[in-house]
Every structure is written in C-alpha cells, then in structure tokens.
Protein backbone atom coordinates (compact mmCIF):
# COMPACT_ATOMS: atom_id res chain seq x y z
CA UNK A 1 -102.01 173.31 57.97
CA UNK A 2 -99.43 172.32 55.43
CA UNK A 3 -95.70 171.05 57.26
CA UNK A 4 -92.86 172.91 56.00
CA UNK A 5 -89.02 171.90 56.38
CA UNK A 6 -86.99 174.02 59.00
CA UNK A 7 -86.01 177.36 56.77
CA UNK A 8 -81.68 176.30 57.79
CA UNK A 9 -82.79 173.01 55.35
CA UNK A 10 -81.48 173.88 51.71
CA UNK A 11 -84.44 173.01 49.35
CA UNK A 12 -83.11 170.43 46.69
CA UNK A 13 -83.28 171.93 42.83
CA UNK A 14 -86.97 170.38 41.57
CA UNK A 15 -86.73 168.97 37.83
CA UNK A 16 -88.98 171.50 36.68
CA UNK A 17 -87.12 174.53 38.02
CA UNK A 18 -84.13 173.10 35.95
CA UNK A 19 -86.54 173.41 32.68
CA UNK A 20 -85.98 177.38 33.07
CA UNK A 21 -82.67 177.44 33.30
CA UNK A 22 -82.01 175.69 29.35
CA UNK A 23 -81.82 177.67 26.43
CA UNK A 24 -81.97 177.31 22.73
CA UNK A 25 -78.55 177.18 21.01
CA UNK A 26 -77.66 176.62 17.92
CA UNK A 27 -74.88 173.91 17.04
CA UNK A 28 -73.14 174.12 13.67
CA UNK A 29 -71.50 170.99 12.23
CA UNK A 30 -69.34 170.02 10.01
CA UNK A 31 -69.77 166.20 8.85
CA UNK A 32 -68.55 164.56 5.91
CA UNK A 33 -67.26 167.94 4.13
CA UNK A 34 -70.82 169.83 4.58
CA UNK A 35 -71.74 172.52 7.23
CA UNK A 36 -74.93 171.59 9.51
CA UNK A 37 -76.82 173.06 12.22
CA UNK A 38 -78.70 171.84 14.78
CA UNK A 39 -80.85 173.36 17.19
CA UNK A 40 -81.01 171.95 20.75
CA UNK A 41 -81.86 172.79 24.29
CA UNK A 42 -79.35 173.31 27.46
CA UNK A 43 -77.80 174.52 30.35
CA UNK A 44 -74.81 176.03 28.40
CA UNK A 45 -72.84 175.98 25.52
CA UNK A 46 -70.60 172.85 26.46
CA UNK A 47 -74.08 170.83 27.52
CA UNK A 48 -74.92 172.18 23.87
CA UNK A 49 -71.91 170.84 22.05
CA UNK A 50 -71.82 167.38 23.99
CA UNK A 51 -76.12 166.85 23.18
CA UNK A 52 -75.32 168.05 19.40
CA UNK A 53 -72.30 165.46 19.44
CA UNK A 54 -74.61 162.67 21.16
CA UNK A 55 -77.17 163.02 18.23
CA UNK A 56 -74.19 163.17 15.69
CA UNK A 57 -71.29 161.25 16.99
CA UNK A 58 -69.10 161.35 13.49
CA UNK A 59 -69.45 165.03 13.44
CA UNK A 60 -67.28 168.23 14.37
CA UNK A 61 -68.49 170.79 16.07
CA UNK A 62 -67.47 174.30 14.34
CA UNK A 63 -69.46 176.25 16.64
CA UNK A 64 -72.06 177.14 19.21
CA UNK A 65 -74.39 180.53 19.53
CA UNK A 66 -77.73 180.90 21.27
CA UNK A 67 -80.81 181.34 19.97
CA UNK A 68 -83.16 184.19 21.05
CA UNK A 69 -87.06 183.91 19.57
C-alpha cells in the first residue's frame, strides 16, 4: 500500500513539472551595431530577456517573441 500525504497538504511544484511550463522564445540583440538573435528556453518573456542578457551581458535587448515549432 503506497502512503499518501493528507489531500488539505499542498503538493510542492516537482522540477520536472516546471520543464512544461518553459517555452521557446526568441531574443533579438543588438551588440556592437549588429542585430542578433538568440533562441532560449523560459517561463516568460522577462525570464527570456534576463537568460539572453546572462549569455550576452554587453548586449541590448531589442526584443522578445515566442517560438512555436
């Protein structure tokens, strides 16, 4: 018989149910006068802008659309 927690206990988020919830998006940059994109996974757009921004920390981000494949 497997023990499960009173149903009045909230069940903590799992790591891999937070997988589901990132999306593709699309970050376009602007560095040293040329326009760059990067493509990067997230929870939103702002998690989006702040992981493009971590990977290129001189840049500018010019904008931020999701990707659907």
């Amino acid at each position: 018989m497997i023990r499960r927690p009173p149903r009045s206990t909230p069940k903590p988020s799992s790591a891999a149910s937070d997988v589901y919830k990132r999306q593709k998006c699309k970050v376009s940059l602007f560095k040293a006068g040329t326009i760059f994109e990067e493509i990067v996974q997230a929870t939103d757009y702002e998690d989006a802008k702040e992981v493009a921004l971590a990977r290129n920390p001189n840049a500018t981000v010019m904008g931020v659309t999701a990707v659907f494949e």
